[in-house]
N, C-alpha and C. Protein backbone atom coordinates (compact mmCIF):
# COMPACT_ATOMS: atom_id res chain seq x y z
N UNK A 1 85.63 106.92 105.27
CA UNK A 1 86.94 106.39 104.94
C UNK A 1 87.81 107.55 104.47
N UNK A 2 89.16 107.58 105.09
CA UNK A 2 89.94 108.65 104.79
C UNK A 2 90.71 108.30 103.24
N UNK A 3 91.10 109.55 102.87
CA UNK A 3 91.88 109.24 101.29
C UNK A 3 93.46 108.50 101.60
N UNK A 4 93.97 107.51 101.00
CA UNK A 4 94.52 106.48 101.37
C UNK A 4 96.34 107.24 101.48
N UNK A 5 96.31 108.51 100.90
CA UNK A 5 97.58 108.97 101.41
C UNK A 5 97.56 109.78 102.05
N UNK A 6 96.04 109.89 103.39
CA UNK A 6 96.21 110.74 104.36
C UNK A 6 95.67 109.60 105.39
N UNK A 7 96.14 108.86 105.88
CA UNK A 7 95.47 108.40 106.95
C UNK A 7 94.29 106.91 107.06
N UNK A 8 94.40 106.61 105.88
CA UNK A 8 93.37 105.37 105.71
C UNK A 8 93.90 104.16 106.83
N UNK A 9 92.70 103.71 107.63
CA UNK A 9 93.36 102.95 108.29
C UNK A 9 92.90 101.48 107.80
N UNK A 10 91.50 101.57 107.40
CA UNK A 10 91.09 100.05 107.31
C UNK A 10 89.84 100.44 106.45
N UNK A 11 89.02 99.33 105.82
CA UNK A 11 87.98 99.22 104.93
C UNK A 11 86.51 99.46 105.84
N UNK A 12 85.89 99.68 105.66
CA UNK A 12 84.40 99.42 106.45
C UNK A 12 84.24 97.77 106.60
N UNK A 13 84.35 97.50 107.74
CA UNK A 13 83.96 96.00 108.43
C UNK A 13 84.93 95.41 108.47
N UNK A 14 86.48 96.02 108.23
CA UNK A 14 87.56 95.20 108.61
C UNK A 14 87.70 95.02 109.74
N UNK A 15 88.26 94.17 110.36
CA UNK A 15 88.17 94.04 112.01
C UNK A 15 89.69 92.55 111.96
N UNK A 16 91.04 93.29 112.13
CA UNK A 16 92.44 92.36 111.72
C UNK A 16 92.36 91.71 113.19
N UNK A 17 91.35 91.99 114.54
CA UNK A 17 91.55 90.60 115.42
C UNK A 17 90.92 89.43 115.22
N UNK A 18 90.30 89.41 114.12
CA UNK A 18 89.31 88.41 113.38
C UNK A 18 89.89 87.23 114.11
N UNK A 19 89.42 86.14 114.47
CA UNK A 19 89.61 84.78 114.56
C UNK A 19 89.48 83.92 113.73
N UNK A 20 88.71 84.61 112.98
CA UNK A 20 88.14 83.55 111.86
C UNK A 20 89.03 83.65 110.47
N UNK A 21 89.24 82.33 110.32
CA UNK A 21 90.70 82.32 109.10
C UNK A 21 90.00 82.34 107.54
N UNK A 22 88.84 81.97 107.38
CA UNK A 22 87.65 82.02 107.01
C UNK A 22 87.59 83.78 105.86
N UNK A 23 87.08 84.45 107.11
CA UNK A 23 86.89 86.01 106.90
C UNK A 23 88.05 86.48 106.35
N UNK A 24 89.26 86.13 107.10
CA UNK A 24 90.41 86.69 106.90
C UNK A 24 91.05 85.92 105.28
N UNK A 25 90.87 84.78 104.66
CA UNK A 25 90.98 84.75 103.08
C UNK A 25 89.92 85.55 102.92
N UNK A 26 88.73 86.31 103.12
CA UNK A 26 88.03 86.84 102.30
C UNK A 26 88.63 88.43 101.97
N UNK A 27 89.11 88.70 103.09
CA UNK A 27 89.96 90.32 102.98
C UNK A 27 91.17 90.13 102.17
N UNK A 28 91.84 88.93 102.03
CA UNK A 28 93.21 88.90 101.33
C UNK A 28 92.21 88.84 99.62
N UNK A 29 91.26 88.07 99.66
CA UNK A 29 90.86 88.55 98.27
C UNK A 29 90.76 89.57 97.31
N UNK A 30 89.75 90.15 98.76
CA UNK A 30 89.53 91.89 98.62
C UNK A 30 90.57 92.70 97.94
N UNK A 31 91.25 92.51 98.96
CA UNK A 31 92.66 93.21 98.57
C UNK A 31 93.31 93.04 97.55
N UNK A 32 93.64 91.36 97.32
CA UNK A 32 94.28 91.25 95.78
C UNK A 32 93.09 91.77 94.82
N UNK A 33 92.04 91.85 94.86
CA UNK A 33 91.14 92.62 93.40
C UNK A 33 91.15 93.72 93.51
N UNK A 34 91.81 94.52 94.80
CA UNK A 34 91.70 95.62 94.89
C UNK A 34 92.70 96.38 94.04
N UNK A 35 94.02 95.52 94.59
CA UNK A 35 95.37 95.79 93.96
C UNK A 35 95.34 95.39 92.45
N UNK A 36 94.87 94.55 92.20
CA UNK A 36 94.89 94.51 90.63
C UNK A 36 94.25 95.23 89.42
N UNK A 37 92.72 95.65 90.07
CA UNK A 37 92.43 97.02 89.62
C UNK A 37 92.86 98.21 89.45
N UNK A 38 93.78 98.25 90.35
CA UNK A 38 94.56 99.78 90.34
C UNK A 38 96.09 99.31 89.45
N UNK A 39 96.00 98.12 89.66
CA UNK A 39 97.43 98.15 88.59
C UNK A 39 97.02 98.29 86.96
N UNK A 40 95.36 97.59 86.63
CA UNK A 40 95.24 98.14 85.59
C UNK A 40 94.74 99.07 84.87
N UNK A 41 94.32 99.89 85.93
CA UNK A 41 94.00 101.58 85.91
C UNK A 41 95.03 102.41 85.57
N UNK A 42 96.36 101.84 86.19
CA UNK A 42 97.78 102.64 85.96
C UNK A 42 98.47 102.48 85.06
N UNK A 43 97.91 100.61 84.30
CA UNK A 43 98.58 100.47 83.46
C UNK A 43 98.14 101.61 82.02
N UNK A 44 96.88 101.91 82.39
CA UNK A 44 96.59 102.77 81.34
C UNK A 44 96.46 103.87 81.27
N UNK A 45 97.57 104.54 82.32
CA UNK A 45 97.70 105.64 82.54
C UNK A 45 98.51 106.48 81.90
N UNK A 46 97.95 108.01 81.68
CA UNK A 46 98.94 108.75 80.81
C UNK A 46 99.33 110.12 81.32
N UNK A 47 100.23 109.58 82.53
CA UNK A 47 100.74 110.81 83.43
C UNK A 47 99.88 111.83 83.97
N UNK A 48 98.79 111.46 84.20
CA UNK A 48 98.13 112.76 85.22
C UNK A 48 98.11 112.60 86.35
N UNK A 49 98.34 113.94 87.08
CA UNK A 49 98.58 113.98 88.58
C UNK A 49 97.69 112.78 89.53
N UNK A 50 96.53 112.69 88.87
CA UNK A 50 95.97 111.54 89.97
C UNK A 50 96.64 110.32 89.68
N UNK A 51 97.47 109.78 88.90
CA UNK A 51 98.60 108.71 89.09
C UNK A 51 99.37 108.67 90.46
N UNK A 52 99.57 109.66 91.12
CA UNK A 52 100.72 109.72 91.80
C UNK A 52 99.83 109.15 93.42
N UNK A 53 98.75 109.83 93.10
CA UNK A 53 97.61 109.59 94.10
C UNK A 53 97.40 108.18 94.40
N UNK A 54 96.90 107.72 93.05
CA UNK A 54 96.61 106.32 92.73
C UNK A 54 97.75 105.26 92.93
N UNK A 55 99.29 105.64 93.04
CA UNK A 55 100.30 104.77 93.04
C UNK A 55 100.37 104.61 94.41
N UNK A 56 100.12 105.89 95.69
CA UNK A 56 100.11 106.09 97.05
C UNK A 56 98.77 104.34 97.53
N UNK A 57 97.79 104.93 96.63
CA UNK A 57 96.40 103.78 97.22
C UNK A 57 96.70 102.26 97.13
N UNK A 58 97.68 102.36 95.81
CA UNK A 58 97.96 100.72 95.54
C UNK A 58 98.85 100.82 96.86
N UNK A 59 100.09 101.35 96.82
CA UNK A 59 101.13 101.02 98.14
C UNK A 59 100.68 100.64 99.03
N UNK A 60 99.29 101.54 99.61
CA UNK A 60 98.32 100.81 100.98
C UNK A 60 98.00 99.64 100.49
N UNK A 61 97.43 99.64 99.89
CA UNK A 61 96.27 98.33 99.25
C UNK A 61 97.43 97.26 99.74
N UNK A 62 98.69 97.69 98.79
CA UNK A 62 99.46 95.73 98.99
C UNK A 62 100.44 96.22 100.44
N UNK A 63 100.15 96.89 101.33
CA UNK A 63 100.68 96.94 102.81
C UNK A 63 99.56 96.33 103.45
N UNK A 64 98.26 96.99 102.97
CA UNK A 64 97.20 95.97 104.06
C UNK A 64 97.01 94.30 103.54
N UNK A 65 97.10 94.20 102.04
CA UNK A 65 97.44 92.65 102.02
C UNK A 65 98.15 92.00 102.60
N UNK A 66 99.43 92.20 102.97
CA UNK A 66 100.84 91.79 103.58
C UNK A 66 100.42 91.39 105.18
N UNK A 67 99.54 92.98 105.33
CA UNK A 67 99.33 92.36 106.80
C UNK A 67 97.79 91.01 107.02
N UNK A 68 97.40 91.54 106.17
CA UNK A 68 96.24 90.01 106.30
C UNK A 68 96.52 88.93 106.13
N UNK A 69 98.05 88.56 104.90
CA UNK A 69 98.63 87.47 104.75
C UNK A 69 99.15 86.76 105.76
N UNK A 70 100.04 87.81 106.63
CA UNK A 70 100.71 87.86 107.98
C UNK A 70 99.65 87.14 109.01
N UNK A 71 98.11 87.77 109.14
CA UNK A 71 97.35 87.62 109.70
C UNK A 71 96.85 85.81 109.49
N UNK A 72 96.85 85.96 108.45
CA UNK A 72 96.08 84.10 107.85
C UNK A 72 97.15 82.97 108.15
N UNK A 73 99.01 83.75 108.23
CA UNK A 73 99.15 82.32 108.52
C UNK A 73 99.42 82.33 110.28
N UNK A 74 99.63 83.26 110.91
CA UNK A 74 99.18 83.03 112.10
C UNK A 74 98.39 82.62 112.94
N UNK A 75 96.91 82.83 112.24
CA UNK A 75 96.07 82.01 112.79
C UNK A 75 96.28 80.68 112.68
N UNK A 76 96.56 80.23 111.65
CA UNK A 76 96.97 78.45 110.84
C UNK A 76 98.05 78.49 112.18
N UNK A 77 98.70 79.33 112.35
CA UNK A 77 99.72 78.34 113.52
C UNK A 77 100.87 78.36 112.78
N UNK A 78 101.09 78.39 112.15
CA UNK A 78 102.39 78.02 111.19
C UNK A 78 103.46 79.76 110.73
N UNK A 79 104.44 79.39 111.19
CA UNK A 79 105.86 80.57 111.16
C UNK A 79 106.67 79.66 110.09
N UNK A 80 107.25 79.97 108.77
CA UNK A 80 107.96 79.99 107.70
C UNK A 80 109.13 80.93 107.56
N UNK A 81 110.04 80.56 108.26
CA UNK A 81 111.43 81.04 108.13
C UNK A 81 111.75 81.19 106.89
N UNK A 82 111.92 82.47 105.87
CA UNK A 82 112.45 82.56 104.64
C UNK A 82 114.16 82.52 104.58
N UNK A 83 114.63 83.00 105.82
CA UNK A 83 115.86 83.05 105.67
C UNK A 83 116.43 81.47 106.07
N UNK A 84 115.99 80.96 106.74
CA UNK A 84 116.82 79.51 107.43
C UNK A 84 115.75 78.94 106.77
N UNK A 85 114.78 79.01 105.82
CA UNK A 85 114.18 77.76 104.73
C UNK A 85 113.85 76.70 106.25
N UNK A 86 113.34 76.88 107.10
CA UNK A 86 112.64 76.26 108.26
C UNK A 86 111.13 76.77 108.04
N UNK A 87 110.51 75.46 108.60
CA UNK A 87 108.79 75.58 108.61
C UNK A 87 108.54 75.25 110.32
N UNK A 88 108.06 75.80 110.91
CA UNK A 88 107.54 75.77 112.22
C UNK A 88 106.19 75.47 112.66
N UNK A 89 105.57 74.82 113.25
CA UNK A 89 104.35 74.26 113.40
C UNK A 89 104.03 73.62 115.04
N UNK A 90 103.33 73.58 115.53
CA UNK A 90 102.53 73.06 116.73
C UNK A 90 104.45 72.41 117.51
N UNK A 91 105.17 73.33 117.56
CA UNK A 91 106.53 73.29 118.29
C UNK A 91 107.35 72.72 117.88
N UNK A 92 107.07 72.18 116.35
CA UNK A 92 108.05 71.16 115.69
C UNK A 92 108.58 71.86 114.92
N UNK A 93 109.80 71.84 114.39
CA UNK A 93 110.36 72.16 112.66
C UNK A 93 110.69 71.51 112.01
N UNK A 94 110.67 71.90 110.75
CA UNK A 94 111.56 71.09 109.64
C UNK A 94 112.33 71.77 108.46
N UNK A 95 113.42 71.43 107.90
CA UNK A 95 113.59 72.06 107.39
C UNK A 95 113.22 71.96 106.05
N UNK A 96 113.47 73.21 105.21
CA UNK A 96 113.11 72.90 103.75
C UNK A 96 113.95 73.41 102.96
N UNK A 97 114.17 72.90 101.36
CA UNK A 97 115.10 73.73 100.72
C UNK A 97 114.65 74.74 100.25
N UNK A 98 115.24 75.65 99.18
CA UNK A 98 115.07 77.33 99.13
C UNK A 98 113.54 76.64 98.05
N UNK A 99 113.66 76.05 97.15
CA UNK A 99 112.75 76.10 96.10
C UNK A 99 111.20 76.06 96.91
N UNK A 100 110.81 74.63 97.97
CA UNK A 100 110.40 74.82 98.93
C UNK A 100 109.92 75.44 99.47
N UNK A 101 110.89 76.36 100.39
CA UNK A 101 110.24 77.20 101.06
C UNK A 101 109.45 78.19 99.93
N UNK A 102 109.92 78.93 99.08
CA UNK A 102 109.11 79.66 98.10
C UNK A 102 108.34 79.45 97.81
N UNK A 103 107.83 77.77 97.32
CA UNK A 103 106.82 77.35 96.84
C UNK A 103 105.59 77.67 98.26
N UNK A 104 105.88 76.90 99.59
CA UNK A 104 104.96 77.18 100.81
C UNK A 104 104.83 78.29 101.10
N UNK A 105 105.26 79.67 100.65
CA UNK A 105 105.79 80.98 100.86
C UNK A 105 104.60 81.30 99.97
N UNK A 106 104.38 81.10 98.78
CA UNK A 106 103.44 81.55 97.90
C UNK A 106 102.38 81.29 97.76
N UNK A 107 101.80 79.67 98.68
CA UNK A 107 101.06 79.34 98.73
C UNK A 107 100.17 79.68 99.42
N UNK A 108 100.69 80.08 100.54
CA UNK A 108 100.62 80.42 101.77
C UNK A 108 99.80 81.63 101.52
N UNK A 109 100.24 82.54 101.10
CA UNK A 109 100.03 84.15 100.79
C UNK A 109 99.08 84.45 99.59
N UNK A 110 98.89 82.95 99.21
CA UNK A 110 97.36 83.27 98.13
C UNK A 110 96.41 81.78 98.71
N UNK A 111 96.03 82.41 100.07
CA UNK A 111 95.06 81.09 100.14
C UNK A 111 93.78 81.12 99.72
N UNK A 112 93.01 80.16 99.23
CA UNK A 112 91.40 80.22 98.53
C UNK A 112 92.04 80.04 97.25
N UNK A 113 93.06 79.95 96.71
CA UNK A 113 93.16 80.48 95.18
C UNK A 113 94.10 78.90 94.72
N UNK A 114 93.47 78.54 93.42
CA UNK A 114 94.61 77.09 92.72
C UNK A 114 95.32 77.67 91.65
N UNK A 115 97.03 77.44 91.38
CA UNK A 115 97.36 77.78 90.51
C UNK A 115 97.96 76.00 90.01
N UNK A 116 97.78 76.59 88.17
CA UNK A 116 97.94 75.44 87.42
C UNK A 116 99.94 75.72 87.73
N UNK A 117 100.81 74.11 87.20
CA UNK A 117 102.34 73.53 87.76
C UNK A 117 102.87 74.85 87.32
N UNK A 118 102.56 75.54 85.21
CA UNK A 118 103.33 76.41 85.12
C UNK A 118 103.00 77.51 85.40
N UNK A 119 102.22 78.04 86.13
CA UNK A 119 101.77 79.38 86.34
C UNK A 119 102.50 79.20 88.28
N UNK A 120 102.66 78.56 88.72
CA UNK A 120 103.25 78.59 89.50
C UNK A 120 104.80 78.50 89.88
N UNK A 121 105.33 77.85 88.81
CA UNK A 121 106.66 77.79 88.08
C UNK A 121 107.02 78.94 88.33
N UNK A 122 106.55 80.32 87.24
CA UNK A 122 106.39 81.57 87.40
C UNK A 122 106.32 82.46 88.13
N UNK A 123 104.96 82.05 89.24
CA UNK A 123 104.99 83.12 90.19
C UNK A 123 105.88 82.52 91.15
N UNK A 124 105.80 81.79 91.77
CA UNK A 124 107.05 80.81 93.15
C UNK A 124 108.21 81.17 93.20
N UNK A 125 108.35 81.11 91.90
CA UNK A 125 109.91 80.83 91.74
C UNK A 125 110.49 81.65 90.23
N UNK A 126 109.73 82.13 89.94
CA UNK A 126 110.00 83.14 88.42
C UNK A 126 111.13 82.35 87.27
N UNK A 127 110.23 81.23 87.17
CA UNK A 127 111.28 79.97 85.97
C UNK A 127 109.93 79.42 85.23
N UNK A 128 110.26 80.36 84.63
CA UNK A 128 108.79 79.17 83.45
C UNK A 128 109.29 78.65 82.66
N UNK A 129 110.72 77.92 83.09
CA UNK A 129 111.84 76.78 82.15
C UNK A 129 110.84 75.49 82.77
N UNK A 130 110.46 75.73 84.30
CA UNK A 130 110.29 74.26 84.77
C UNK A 130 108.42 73.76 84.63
N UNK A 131 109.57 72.18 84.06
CA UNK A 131 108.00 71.58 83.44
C UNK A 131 107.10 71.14 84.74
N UNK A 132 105.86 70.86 84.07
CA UNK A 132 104.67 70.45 85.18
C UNK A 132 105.26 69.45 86.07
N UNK A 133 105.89 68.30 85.91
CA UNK A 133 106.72 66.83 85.83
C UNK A 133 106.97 67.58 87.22
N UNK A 134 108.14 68.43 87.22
CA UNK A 134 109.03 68.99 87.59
C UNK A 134 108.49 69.91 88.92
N UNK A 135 107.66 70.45 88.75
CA UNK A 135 106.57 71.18 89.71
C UNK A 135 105.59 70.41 91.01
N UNK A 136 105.39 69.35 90.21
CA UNK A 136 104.55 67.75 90.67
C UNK A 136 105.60 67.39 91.34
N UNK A 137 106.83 67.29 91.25
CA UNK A 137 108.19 66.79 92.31
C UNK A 137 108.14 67.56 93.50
N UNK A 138 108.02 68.71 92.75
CA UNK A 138 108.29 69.80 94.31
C UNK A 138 107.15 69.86 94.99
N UNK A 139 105.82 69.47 94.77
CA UNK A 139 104.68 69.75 95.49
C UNK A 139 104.94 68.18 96.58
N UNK A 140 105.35 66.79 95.64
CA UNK A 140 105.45 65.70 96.57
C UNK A 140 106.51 66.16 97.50
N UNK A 141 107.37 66.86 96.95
CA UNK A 141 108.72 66.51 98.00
C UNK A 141 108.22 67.67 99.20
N UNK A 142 107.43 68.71 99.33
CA UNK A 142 107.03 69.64 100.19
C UNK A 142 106.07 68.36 101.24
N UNK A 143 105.13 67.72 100.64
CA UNK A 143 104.25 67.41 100.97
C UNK A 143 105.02 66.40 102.39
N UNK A 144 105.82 65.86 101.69
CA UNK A 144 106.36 64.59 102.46
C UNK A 144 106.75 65.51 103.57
N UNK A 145 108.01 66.78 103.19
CA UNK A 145 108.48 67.28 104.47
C UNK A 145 107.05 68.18 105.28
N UNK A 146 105.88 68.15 104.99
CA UNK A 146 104.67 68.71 105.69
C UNK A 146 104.32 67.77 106.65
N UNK A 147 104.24 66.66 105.85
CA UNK A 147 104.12 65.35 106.81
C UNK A 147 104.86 65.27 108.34
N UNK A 148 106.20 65.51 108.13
CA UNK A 148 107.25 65.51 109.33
C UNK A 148 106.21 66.14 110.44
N UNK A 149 105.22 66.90 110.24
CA UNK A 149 105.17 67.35 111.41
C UNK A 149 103.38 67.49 111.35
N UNK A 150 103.32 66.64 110.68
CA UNK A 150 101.41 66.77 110.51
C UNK A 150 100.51 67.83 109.66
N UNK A 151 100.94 68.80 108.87
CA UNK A 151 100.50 69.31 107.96
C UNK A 151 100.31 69.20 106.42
N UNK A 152 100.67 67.49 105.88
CA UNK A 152 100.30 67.59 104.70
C UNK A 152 98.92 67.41 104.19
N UNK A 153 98.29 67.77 105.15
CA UNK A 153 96.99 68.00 104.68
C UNK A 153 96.36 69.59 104.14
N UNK A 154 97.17 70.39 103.87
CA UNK A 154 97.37 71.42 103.79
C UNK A 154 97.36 71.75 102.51
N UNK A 155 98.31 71.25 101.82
CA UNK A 155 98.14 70.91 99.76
C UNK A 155 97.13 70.31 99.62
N UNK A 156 96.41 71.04 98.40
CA UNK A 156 95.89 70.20 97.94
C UNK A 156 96.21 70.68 96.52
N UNK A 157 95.31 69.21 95.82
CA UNK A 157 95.56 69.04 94.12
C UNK A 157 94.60 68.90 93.68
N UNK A 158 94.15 69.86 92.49
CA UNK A 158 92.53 69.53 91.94
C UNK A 158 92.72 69.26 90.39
N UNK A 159 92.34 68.16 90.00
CA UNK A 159 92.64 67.57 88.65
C UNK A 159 92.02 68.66 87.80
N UNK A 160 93.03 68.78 86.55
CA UNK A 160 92.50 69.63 85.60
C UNK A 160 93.04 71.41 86.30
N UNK A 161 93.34 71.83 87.71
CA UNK A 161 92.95 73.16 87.83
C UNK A 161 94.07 73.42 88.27
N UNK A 162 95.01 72.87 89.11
CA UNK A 162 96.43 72.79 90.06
C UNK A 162 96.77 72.74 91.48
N UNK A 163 97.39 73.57 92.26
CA UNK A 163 97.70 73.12 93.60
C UNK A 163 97.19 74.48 94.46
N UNK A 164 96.76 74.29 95.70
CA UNK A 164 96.94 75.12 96.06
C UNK A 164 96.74 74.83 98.08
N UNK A 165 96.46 75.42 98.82
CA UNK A 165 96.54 76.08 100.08
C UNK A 165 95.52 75.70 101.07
N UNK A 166 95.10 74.73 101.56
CA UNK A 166 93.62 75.03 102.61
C UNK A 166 94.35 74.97 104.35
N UNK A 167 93.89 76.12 104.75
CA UNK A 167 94.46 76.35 106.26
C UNK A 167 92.99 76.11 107.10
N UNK A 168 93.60 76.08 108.04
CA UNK A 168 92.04 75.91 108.82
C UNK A 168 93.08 76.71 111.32
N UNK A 169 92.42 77.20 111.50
CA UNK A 169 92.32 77.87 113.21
C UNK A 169 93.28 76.52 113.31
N UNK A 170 94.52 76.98 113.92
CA UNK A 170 95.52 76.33 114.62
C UNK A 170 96.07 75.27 114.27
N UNK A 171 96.53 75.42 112.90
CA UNK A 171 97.06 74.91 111.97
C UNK A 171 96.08 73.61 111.15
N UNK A 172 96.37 73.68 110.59
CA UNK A 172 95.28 72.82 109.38
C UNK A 172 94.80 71.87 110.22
N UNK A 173 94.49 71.67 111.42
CA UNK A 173 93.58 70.66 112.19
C UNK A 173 92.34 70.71 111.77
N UNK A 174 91.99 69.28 111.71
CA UNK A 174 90.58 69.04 110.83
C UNK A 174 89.81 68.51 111.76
């Protein structure tokens, strides 16, 4: 493996034509523990030159996440217009509003993982004004517009833990 600000291309056993959506949450894991280790390596950093090194490895780290994220919802089938707040699926669309799309935007990009109403408040949408109540609205009101086109099987809700993401090869078909 090359040093990550000369040339790193991929991990030992990465393989991004993967089919399997499966494998591919297991590399977006990778990656987020990868990236979070180095953020708290830096956080406790006290200006030595291998910082600068180490800031280069995170940059890869969350470029190859981006592209595995990229990777997981393509396989699912599913294109999420951030700018026109449109969801695209098996040739259908629908539209969604901005809160919405953010919320499926984030979900999307941490699949395998449940976040509790206000910790998602936070990351989604960076308002930890809005109550659980309030969070529980936006997960029904997504859900319904998922429906429009056969994907609300896609949320799920785990009592006690919060909401989160299950994709499955060519869009959440079960």
């Amino acid at each position: 493996m090359a040093t990550p600000g000369r040339g790193l291309v991929k991990l030992p056993g990465e393989d991004l034509t993967t089919p399997a959506l499966s494998e591919v949450g297991s590399w977006i894991s990778i990656y987020e523990e990868l990236g979070s280790v180095l953020r708290a390596i830096l956080s406790r950093g006290d200006g030595h030159a291998g910082d600068a090194e180490m800031q280069k490895t995170l940059a890869w780290v969350d470029s190859r996440l981006e592209i595995w994220r990229d990777r997981h919802t393509e396989l699912a089938g599913i294109r999420l217009d951030r700018q026109e707040h449109t969801l695209n699926f098996a040739g259908k669309s629908v539209p969604l509003t901005r809160r919405e799309a953010d919320l499926l935007d984030f979900l999307l990009r941490h699949p395998k993982r449940t976040f509790p109403p206000k910790q998602l408040a936070t990351l989604a949408w960076q308002n930890s004004r809005l109550s659980d109540a309030q969070v529980r609205t936006y997960m029904m009101r997504l859900r319904c517009r998922l429906r429009e086109i056969g994907l609300e099987h896609i949320l799920s809700a785990t009592r006690n833990q919060g909401y989160g993401v299950n994709l499955t090869t060519q869009g959440a078909s079960q």
